[in-house]
N, C-alpha and C. Protein backbone atom coordinates (compact mmCIF):
# COMPACT_ATOMS: atom_id res chain seq x y z
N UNK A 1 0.84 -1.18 0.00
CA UNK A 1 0.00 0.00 0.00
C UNK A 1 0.89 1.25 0.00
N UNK A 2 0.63 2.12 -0.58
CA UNK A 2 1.11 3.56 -1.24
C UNK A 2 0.65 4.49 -0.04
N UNK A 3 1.26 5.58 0.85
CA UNK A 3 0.79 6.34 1.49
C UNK A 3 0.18 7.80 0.59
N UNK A 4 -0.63 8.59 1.07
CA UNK A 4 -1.38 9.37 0.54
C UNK A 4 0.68 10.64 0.07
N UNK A 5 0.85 10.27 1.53
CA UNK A 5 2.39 11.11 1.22
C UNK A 5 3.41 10.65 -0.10
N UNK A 6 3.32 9.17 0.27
CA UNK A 6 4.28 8.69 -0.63
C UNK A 6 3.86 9.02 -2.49
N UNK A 7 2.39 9.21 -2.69
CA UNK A 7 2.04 8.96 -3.96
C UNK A 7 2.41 10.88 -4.40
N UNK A 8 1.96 11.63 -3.24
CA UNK A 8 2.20 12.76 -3.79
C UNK A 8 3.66 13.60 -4.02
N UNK A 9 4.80 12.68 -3.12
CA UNK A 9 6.24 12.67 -3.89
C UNK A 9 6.79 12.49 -5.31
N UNK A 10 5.85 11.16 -5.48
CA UNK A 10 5.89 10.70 -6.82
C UNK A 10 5.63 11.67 -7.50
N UNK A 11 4.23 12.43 -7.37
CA UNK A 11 3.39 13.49 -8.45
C UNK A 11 4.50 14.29 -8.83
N UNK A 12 4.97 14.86 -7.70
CA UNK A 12 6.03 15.89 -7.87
C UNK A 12 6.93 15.74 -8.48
N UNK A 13 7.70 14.51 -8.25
CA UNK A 13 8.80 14.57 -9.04
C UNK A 13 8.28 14.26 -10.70
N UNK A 14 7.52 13.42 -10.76
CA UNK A 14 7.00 13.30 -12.35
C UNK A 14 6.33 14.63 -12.45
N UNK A 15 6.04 15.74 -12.09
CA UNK A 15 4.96 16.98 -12.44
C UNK A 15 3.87 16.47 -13.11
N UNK A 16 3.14 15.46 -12.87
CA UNK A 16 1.87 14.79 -13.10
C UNK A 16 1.06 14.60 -11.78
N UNK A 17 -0.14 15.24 -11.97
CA UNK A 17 -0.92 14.16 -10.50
C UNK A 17 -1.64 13.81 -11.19
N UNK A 18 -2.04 12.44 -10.42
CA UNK A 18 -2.27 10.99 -11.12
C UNK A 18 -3.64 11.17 -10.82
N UNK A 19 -4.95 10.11 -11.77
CA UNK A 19 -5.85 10.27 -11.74
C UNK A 19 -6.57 10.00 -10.67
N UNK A 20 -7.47 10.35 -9.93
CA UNK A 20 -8.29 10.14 -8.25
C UNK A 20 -8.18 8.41 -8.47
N UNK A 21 -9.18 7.69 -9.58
CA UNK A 21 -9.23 5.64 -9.52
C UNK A 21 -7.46 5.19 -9.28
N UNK A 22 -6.54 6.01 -9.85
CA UNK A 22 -5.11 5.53 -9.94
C UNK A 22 -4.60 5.79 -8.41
N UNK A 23 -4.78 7.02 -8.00
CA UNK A 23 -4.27 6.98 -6.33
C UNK A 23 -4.99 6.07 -5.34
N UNK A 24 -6.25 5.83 -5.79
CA UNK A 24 -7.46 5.44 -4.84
C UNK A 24 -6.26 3.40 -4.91
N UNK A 25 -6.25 3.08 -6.03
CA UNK A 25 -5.90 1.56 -6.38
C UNK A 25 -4.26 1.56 -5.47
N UNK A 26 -3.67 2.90 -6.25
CA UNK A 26 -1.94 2.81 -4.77
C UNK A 26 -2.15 2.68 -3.39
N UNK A 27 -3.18 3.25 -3.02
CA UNK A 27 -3.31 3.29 -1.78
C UNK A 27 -3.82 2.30 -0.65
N UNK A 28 -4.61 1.11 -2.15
CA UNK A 28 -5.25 -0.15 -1.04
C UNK A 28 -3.82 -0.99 -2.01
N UNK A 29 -3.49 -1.23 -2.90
CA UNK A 29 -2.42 -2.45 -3.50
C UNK A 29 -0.89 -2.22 -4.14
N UNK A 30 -0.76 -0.92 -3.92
CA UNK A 30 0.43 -0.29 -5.24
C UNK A 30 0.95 -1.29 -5.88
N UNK A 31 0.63 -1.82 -6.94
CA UNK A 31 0.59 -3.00 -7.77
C UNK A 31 0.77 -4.26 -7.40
N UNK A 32 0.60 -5.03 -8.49
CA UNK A 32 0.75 -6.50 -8.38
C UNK A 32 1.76 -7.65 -8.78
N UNK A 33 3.21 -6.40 -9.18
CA UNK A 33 4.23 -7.67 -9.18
C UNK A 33 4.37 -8.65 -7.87
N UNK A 34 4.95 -9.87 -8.55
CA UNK A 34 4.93 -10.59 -7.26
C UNK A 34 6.87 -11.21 -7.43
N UNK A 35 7.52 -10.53 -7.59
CA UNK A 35 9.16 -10.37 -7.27
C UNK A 35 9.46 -8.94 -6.88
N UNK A 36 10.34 -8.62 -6.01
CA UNK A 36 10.91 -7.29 -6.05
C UNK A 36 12.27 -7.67 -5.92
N UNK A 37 13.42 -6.51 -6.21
CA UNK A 37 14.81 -6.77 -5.82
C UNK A 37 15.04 -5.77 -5.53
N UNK A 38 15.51 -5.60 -4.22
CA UNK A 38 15.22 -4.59 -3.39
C UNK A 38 16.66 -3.24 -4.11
N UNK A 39 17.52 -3.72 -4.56
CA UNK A 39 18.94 -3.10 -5.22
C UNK A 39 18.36 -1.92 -6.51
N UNK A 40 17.30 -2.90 -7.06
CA UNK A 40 16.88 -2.16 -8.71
C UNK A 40 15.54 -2.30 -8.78
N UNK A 41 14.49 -2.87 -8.24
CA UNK A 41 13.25 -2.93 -8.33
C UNK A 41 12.77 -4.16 -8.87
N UNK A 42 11.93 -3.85 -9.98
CA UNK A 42 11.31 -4.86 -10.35
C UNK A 42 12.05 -6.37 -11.15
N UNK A 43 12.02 -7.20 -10.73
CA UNK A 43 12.56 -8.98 -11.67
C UNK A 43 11.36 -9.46 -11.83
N UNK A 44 11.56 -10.42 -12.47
CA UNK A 44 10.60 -11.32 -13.31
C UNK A 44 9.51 -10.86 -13.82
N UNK A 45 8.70 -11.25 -13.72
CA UNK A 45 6.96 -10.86 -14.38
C UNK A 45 5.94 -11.64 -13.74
N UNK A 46 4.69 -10.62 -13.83
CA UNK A 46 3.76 -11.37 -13.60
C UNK A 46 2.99 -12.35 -14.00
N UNK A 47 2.92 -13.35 -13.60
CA UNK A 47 2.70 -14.85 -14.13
C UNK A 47 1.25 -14.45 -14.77
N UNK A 48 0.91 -15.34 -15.81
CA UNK A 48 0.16 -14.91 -16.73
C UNK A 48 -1.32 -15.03 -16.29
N UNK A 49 -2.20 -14.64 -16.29
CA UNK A 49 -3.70 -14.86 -15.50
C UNK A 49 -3.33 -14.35 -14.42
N UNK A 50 -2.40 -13.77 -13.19
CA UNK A 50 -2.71 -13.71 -11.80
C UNK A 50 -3.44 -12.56 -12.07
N UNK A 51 -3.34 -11.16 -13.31
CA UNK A 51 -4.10 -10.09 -13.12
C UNK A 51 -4.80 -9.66 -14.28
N UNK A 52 -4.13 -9.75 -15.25
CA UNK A 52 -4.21 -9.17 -16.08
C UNK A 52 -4.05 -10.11 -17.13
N UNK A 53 -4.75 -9.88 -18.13
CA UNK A 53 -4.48 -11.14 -19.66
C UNK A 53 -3.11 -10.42 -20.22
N UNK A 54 -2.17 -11.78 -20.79
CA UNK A 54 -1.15 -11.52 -21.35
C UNK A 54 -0.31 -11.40 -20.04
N UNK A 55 -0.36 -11.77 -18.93
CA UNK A 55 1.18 -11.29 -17.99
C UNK A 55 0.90 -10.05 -18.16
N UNK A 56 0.16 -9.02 -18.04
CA UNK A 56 0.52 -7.43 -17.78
C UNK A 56 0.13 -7.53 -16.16
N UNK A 57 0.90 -6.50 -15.38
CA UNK A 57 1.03 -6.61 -14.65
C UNK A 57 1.31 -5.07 -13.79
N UNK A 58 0.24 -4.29 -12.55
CA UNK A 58 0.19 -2.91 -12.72
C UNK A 58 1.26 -2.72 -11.63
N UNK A 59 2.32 -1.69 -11.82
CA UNK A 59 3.32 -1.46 -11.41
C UNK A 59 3.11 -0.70 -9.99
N UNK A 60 4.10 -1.04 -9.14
CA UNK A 60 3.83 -0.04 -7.88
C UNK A 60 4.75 1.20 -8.25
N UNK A 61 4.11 2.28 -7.18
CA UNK A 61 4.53 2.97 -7.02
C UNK A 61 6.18 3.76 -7.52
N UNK A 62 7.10 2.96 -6.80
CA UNK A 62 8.25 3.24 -6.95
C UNK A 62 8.30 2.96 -8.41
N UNK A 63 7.79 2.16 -9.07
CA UNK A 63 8.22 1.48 -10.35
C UNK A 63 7.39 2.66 -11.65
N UNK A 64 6.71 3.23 -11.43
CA UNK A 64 6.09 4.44 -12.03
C UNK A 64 6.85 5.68 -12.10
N UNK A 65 7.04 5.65 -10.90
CA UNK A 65 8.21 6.73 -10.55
C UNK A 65 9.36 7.04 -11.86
N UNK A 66 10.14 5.70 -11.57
CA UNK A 66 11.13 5.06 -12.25
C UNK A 66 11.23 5.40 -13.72
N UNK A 67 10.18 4.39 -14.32
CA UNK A 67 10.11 4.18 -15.59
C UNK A 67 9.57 5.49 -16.64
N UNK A 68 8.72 6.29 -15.91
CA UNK A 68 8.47 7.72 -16.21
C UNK A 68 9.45 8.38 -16.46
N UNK A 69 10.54 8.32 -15.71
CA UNK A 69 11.81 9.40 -15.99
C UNK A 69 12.35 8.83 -16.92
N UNK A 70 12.86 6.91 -17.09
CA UNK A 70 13.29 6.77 -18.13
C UNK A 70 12.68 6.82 -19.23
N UNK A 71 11.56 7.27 -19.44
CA UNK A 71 10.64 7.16 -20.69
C UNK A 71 10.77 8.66 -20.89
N UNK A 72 11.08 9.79 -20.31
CA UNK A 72 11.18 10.83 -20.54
C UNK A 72 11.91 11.41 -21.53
N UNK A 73 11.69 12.36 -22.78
CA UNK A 73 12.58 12.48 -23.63
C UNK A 73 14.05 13.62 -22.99
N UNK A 74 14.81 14.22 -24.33
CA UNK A 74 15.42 15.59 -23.42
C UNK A 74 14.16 16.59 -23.31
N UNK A 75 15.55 17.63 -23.04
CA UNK A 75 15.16 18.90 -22.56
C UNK A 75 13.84 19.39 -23.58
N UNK A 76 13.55 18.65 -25.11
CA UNK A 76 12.32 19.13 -25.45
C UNK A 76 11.79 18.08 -25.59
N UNK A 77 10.53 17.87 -25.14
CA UNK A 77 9.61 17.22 -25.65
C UNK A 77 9.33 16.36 -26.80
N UNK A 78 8.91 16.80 -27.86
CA UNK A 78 9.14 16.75 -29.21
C UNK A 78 10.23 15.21 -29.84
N UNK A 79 11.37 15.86 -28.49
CA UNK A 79 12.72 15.02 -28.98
C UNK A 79 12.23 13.33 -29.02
N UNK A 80 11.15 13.17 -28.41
CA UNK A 80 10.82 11.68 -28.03
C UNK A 80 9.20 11.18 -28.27
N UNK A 81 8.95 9.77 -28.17
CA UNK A 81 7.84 9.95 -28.21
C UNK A 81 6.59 9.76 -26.86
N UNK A 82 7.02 9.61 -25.49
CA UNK A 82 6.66 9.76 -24.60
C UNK A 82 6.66 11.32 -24.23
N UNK A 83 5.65 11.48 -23.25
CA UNK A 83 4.79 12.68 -23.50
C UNK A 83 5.20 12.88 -21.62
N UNK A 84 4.96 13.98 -21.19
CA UNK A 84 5.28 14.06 -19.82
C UNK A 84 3.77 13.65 -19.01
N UNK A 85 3.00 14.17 -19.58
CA UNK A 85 1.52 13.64 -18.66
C UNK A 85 0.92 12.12 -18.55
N UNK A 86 2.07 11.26 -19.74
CA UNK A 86 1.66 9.89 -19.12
C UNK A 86 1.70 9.50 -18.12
N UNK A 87 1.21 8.46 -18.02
CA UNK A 87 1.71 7.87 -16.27
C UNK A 87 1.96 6.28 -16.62
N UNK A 88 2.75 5.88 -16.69
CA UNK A 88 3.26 4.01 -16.92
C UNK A 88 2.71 3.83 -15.81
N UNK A 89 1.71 3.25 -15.65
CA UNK A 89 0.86 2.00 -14.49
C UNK A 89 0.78 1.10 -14.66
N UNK A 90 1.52 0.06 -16.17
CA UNK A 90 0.98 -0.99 -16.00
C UNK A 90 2.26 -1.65 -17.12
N UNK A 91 2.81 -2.89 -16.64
CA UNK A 91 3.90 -3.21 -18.13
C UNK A 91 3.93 -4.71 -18.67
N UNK A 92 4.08 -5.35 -19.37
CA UNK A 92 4.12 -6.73 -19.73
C UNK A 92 5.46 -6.85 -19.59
N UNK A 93 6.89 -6.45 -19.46
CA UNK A 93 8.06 -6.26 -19.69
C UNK A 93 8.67 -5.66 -18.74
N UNK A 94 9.19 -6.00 -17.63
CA UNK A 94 9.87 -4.95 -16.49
C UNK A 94 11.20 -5.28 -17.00
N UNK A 95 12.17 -5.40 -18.19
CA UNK A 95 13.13 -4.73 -18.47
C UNK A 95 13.11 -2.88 -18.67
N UNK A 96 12.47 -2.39 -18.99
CA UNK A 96 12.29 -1.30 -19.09
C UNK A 96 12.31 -0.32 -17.76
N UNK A 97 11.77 -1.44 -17.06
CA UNK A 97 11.69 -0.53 -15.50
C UNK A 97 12.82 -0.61 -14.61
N UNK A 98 13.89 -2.26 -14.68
CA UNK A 98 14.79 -2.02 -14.06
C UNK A 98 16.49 -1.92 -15.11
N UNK A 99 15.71 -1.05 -16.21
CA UNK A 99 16.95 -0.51 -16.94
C UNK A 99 17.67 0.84 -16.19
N UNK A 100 18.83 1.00 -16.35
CA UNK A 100 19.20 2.21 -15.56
C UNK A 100 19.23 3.37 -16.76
């Protein structure tokens, strides 16, 4: 579970606040991987059926955080094709999340 504090750190540092159903879901489960590594975050994946069809699997907290900045383009926008008001909540692939 996500504290009301902890989710609004996140906001900040991404300059996104997240939608009311998206804080409401951090706050009773902040996702449903079922590995963590406590060094880099997310390993393995979520086994296929536990949530979501296909192994997708909705990311906690920290892991939103994360993958937001690396999905971030440079200094313009434009430069990339991730947008700053997304919010990654959810991934079939946690290479992406514990890429540095």
């Amino acid at each position: 579970m996500a504290s009301e504090e902890e989710i609004a750190a996140v906001e900040e540092k991404t300059g996104v606040r997240f939608p009311e159903d998206l804080r409401a879901y951090l706050k009773v489960n902040n996702g449903t991987v079922t590995r963590l590594d406590g060094s880099n975050g997310l390993t393995g994946s979520c086994p296929e059926g536990e949530f979501l069809v296909g192994g997708w699997a909705l990311l906690p907290l920290s892991s939103i955080e994360r993958l937001h900045h690396q999905m971030m383009p440079g200094p313009r926008e434009d430069e990339g094709y991730w947008r700053k008001e997304w919010i990654p909540f959810a991934a079939e692939s946690y290479e992406l999340v514990t890429r540095s």
